[in-house]
N, C-alpha and C. Protein backbone atom coordinates (compact mmCIF):
# COMPACT_ATOMS: atom_id res chain seq x y z
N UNK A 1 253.78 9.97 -26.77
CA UNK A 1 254.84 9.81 -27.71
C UNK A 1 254.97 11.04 -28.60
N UNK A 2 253.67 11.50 -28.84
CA UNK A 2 253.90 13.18 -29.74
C UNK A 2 254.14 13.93 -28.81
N UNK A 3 254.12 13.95 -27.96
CA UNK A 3 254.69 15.20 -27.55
C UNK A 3 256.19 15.16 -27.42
N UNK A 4 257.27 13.89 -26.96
CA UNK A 4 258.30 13.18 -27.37
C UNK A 4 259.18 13.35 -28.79
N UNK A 5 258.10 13.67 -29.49
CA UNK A 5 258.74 14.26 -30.90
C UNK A 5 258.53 12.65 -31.75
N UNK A 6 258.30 11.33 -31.23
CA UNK A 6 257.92 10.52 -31.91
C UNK A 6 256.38 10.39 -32.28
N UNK A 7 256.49 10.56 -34.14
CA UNK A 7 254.82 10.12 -34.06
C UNK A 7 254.36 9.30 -34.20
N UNK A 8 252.96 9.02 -33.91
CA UNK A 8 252.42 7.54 -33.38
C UNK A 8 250.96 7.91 -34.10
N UNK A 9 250.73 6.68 -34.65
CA UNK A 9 249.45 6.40 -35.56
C UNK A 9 248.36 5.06 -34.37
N UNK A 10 247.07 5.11 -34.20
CA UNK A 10 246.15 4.29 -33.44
C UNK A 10 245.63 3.32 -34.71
N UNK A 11 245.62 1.76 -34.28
CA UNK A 11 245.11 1.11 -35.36
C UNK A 11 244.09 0.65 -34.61
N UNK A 12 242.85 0.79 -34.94
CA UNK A 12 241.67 0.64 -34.18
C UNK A 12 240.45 -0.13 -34.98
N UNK A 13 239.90 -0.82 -34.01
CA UNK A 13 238.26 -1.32 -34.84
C UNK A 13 237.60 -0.09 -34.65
N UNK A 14 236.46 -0.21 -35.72
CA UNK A 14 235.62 0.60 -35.44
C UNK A 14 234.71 0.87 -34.67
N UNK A 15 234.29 -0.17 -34.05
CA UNK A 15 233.69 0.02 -32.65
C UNK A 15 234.26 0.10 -31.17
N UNK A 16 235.36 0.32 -31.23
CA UNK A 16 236.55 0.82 -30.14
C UNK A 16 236.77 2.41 -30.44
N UNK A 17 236.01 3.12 -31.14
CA UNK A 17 236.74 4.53 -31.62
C UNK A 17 236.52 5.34 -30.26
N UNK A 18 235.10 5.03 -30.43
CA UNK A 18 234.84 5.75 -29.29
C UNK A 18 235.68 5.98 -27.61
N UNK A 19 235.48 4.36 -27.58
CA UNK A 19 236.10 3.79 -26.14
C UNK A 19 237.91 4.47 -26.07
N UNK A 20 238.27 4.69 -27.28
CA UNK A 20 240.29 5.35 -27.98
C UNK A 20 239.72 6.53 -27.25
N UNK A 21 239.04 7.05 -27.58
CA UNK A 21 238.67 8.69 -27.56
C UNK A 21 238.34 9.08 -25.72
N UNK A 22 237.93 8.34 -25.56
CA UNK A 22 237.32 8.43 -24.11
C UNK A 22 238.67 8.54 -23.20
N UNK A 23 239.22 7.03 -23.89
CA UNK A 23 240.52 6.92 -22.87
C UNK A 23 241.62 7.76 -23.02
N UNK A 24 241.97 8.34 -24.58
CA UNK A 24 242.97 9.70 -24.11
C UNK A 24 242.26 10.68 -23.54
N UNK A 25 241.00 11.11 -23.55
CA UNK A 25 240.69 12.12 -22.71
C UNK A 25 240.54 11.99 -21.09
N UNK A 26 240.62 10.59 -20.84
CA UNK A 26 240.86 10.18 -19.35
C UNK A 26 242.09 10.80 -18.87
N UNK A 27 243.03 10.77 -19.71
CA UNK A 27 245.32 11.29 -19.82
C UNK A 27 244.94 12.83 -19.62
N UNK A 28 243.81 13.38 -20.08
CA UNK A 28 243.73 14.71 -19.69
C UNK A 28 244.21 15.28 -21.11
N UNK A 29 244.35 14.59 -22.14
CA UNK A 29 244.31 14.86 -23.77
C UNK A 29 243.30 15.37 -24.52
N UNK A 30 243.44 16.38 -25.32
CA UNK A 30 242.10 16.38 -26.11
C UNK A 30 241.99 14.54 -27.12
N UNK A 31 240.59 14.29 -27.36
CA UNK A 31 240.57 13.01 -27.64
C UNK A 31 241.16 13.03 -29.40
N UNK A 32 241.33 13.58 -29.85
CA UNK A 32 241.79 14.12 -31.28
C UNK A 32 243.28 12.79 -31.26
N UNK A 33 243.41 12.06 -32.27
CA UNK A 33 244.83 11.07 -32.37
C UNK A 33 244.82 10.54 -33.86
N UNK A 34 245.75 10.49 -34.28
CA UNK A 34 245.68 9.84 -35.61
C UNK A 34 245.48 8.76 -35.45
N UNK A 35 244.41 8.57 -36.42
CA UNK A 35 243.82 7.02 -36.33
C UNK A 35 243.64 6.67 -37.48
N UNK A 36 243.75 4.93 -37.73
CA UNK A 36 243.40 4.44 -38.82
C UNK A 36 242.48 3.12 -38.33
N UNK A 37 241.34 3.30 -39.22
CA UNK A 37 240.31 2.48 -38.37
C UNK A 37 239.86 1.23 -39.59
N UNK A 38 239.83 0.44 -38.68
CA UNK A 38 239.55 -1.01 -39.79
C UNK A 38 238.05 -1.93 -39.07
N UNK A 39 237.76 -2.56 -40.19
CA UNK A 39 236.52 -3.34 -39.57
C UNK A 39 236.99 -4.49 -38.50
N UNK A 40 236.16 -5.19 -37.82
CA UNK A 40 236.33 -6.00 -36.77
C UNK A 40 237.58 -7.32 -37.46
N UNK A 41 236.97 -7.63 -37.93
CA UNK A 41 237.96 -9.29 -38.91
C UNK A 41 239.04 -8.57 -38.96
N UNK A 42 239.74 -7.73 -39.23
CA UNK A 42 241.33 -7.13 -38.93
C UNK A 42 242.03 -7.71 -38.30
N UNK A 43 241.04 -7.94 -36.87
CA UNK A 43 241.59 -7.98 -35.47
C UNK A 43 241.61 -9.55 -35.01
N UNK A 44 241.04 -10.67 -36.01
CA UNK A 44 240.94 -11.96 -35.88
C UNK A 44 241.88 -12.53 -35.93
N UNK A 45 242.28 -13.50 -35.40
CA UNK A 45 243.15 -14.78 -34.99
C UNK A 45 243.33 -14.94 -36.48
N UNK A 46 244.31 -14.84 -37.20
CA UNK A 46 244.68 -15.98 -38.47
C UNK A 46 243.71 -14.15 -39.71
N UNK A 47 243.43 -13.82 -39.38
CA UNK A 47 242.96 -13.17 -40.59
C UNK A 47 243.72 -12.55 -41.95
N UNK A 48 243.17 -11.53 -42.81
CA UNK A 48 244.21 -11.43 -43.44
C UNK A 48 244.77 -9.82 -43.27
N UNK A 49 245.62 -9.94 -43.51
CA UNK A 49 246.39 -8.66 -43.11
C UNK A 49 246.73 -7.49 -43.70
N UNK A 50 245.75 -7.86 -45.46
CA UNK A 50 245.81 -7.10 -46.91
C UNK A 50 245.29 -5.89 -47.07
N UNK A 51 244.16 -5.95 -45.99
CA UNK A 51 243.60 -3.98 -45.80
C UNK A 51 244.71 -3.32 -45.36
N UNK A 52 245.98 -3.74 -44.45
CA UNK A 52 246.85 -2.99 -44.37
C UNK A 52 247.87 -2.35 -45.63
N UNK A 53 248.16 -3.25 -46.35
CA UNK A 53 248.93 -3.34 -47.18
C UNK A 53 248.06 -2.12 -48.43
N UNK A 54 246.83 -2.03 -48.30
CA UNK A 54 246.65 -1.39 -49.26
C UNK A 54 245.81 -0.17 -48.62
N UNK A 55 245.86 0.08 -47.44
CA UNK A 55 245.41 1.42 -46.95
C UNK A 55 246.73 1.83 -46.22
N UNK A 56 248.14 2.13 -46.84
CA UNK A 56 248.93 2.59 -46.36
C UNK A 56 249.21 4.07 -46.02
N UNK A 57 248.85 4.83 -46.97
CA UNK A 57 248.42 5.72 -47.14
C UNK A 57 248.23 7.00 -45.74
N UNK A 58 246.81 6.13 -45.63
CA UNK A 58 246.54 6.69 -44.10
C UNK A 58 247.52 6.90 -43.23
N UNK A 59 248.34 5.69 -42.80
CA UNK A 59 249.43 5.57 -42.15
C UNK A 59 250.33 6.47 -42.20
N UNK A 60 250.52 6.73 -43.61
CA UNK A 60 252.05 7.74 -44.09
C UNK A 60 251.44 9.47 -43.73
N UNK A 61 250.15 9.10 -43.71
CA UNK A 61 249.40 10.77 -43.53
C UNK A 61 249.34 10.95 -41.75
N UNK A 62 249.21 10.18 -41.35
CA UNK A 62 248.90 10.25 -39.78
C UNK A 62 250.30 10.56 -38.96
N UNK A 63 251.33 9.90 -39.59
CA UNK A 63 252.44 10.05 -39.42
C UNK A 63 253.43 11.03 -39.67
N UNK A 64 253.09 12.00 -41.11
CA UNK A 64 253.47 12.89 -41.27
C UNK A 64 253.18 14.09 -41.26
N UNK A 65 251.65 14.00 -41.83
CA UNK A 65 250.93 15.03 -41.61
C UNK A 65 249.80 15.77 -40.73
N UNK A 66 249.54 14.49 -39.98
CA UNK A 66 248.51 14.86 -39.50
C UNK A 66 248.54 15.81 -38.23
N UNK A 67 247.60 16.65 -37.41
CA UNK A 67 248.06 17.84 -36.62
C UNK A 67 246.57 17.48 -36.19
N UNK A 68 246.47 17.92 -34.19
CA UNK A 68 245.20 17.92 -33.85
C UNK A 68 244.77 19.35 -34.47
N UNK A 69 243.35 19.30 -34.25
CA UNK A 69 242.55 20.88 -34.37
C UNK A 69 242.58 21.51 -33.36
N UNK A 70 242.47 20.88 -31.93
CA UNK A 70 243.00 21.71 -30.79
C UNK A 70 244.31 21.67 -30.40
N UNK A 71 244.42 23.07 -30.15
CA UNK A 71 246.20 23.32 -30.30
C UNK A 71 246.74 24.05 -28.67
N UNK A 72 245.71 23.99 -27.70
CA UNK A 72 245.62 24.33 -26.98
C UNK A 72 245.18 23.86 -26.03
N UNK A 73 245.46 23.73 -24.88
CA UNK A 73 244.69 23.02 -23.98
C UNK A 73 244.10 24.47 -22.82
N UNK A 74 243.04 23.71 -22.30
CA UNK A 74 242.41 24.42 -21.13
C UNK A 74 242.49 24.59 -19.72
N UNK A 75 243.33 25.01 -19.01
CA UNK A 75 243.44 25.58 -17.60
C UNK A 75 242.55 25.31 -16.54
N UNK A 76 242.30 24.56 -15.67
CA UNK A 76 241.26 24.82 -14.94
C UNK A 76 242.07 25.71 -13.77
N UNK A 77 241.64 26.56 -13.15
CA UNK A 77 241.87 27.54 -11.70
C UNK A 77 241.31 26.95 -10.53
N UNK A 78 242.02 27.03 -9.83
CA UNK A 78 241.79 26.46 -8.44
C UNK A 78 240.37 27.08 -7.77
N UNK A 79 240.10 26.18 -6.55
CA UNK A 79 238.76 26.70 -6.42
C UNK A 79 239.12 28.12 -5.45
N UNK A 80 238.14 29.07 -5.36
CA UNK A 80 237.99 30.26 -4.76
C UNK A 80 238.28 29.87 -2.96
N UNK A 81 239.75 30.66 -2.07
CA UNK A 81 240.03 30.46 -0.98
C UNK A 81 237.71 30.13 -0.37
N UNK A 82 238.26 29.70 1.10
CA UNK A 82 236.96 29.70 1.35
C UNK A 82 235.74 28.41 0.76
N UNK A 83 236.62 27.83 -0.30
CA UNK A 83 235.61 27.20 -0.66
C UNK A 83 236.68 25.57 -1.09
N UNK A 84 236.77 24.91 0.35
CA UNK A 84 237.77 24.06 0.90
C UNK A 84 236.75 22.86 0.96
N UNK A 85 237.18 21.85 0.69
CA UNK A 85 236.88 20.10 0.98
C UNK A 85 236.73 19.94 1.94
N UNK A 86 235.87 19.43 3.09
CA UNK A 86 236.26 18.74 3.96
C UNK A 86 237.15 17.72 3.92
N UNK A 87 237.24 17.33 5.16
CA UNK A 87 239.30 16.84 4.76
C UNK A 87 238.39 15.45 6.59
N UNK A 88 238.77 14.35 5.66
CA UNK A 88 238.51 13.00 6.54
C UNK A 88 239.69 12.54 7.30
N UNK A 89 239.66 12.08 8.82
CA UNK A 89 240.56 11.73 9.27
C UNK A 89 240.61 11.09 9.46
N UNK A 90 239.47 9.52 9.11
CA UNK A 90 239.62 8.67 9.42
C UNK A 90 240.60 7.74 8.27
N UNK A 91 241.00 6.67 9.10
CA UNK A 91 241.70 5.76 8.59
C UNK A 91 240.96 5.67 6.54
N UNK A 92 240.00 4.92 7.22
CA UNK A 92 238.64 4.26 5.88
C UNK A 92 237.87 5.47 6.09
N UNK A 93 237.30 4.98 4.69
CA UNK A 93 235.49 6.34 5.31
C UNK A 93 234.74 5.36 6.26
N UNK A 94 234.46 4.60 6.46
CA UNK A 94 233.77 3.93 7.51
C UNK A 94 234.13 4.07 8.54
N UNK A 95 235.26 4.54 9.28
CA UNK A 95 235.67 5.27 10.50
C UNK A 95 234.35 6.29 10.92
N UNK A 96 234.64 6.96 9.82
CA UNK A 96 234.00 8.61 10.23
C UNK A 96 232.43 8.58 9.49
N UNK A 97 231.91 7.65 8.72
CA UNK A 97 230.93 7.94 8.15
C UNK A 97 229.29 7.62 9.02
N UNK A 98 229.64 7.48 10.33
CA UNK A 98 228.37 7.42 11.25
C UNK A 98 228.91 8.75 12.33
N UNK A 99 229.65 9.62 11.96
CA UNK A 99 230.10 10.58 12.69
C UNK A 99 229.28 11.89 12.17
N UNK A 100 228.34 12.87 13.72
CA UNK A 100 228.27 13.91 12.91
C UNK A 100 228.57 14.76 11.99
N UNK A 101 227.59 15.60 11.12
CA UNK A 101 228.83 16.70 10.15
C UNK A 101 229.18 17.41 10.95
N UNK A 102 229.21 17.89 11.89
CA UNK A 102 230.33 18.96 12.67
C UNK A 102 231.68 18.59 12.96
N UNK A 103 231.81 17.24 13.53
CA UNK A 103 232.82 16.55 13.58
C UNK A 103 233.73 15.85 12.89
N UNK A 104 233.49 16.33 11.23
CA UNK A 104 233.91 16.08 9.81
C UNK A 104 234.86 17.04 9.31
N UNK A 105 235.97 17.22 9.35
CA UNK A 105 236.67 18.58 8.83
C UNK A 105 237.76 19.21 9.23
């Protein structure tokens, strides 16, 4: 969505920060996102909803101001000619996986 030009704030428990972080870096993101992080009871059936109301703040900062620290992302280069996958022809790997390695490729 930021890159979209819409910005987007993460409302998270605190023991999910990690698991947030992991999963934008799965997207190929640096894990960096504005976040506003609340204790577990936040997230309860019927709870109350008043830490929001008074940690707004965060919200209005994540939303307006906030900017990752990496501003750049990293390139990976293809691998060096010569240095190729073997390439499976079988259907499944269980086709080919009682097949010599010579006959792999």
């Amino acid at each position: 969505m930021e890159k979209r030009g819409v910005p987007a704030v993460v409302v998270q428990r605190r023991e999910f920060v990690n698991v947030t972080q992991n999963a934008i870096s799965g997207f190929g993101f640096p894990p960096e996102v504005a976040m506003v992080v609340f204790p577990v009871g936040l997230f309860l059936v019927g709870s109350d909803l008043a830490p929001l109301q008074h940690n707004i703040d965060p919200f209005i900062q994540g939303l307006t101001r906030w900017a990752p620290k990496t501003q750049e992302g990293k390139t990976m280069a293809p691998p060096p000619p010569g240095n190729q996958r073997k390439r499976l022809r079988g259907k499944f790997f269980r086709d080919e996986s009682d097949l010599p390695e010579e006959t792999v490729g």
